[in-house]
Protein backbone atom coordinates (compact mmCIF):
# COMPACT_ATOMS: atom_id res chain seq x y z
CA UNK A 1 0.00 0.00 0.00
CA UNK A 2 0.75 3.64 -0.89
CA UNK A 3 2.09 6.02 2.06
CA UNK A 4 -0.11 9.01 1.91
CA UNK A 5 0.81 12.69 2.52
CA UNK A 6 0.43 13.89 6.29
CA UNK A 7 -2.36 16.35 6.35
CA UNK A 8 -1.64 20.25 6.61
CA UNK A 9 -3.17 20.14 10.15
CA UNK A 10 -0.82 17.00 11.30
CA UNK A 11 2.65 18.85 10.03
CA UNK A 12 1.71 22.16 11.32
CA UNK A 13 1.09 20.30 15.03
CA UNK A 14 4.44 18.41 14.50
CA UNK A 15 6.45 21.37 13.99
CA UNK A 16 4.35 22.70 17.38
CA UNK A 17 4.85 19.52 19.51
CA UNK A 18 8.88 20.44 18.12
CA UNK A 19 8.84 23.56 19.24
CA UNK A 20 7.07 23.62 22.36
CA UNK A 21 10.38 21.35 23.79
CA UNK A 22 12.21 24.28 23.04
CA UNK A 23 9.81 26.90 24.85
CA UNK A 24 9.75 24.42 28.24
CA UNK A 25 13.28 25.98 28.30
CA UNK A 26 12.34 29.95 28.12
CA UNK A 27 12.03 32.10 30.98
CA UNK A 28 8.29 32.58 32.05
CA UNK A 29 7.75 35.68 29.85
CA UNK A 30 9.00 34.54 26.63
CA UNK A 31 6.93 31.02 26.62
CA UNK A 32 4.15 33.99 26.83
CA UNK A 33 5.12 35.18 23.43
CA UNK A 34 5.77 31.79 22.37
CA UNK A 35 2.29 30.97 23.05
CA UNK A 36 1.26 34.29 20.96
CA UNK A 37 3.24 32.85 18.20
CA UNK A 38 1.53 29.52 18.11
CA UNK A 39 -1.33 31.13 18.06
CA UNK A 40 0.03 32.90 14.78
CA UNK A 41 0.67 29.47 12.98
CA UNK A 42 -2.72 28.26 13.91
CA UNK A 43 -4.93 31.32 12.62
CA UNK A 44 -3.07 31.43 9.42
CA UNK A 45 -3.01 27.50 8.89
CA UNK A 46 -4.90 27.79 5.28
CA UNK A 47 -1.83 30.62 4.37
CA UNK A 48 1.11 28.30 5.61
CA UNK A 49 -0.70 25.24 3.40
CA UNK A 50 -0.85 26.97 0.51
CA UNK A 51 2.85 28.57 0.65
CA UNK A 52 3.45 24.90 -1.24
CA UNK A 53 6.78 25.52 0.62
CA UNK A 54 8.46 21.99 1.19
CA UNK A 55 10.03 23.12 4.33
CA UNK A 56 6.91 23.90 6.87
CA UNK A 57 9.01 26.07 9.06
CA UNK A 58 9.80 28.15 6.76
CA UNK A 59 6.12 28.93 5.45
CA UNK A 60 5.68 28.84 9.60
CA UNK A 61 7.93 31.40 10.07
CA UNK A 62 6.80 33.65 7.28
CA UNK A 63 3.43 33.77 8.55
CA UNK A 64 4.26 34.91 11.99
CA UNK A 65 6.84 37.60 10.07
CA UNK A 66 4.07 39.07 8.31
CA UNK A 67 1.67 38.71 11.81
CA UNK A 68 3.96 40.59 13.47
CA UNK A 69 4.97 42.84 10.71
CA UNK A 70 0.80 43.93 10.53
CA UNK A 71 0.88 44.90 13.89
CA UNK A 72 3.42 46.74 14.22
CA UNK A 73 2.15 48.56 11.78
CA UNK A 74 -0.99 49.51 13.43
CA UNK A 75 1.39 50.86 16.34
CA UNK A 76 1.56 54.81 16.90
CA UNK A 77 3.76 55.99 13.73
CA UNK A 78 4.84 52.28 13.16
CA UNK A 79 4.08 52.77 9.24
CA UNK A 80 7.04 55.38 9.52
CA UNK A 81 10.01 52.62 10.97
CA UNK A 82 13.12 53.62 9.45
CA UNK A 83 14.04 50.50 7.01
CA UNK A 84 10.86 48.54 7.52
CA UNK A 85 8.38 50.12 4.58
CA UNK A 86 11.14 52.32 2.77
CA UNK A 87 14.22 50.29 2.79
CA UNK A 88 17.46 50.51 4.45
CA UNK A 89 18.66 54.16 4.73
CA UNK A 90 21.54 55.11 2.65
């Protein structure tokens, strides 16, 4: 019999069940974020599937960029970052 392809769902909660090892090992306030960021890969689970990127974490990572990107954004004069919207200064 075939081996089929794990579901979008079951590689997303791998890479989780990886990670969250790692954030057993952060001080109190960073497994916080951590938590914030999970929370990240699971809201934008239909983005991350169809990033078609053969690497999850990377498509993992690129959604929580962009999350965190947006609200920073929406931060008092966080549109105006120097190097974020109009590239590195000269």
């Amino acid at each position: 019999m075939g081996r089929t392809i794990p579901s979008i769902s079951a590689r997303l909660d791998g890479k989780i069940a990886q990670w969250t090892r790692f954030s057993k090992l952060l001080p109190k306030k960073e497994r916080e974020a951590f938590g914030r960021l999970v929370s990240i890969i699971r809201d934008r689970r239909t983005a991350i599937d169809a990033a078609d990127e053969a690497d999850i974490g990377i498509a993992i990572l690129l959604a929580m960029m962009t999350a965190m990107k947006g609200e920073l954004d929406e931060r008092p004069g966080g549109e105006d970052r120097q190097g974020l919207e109009r590239g590195p200064s000269p």
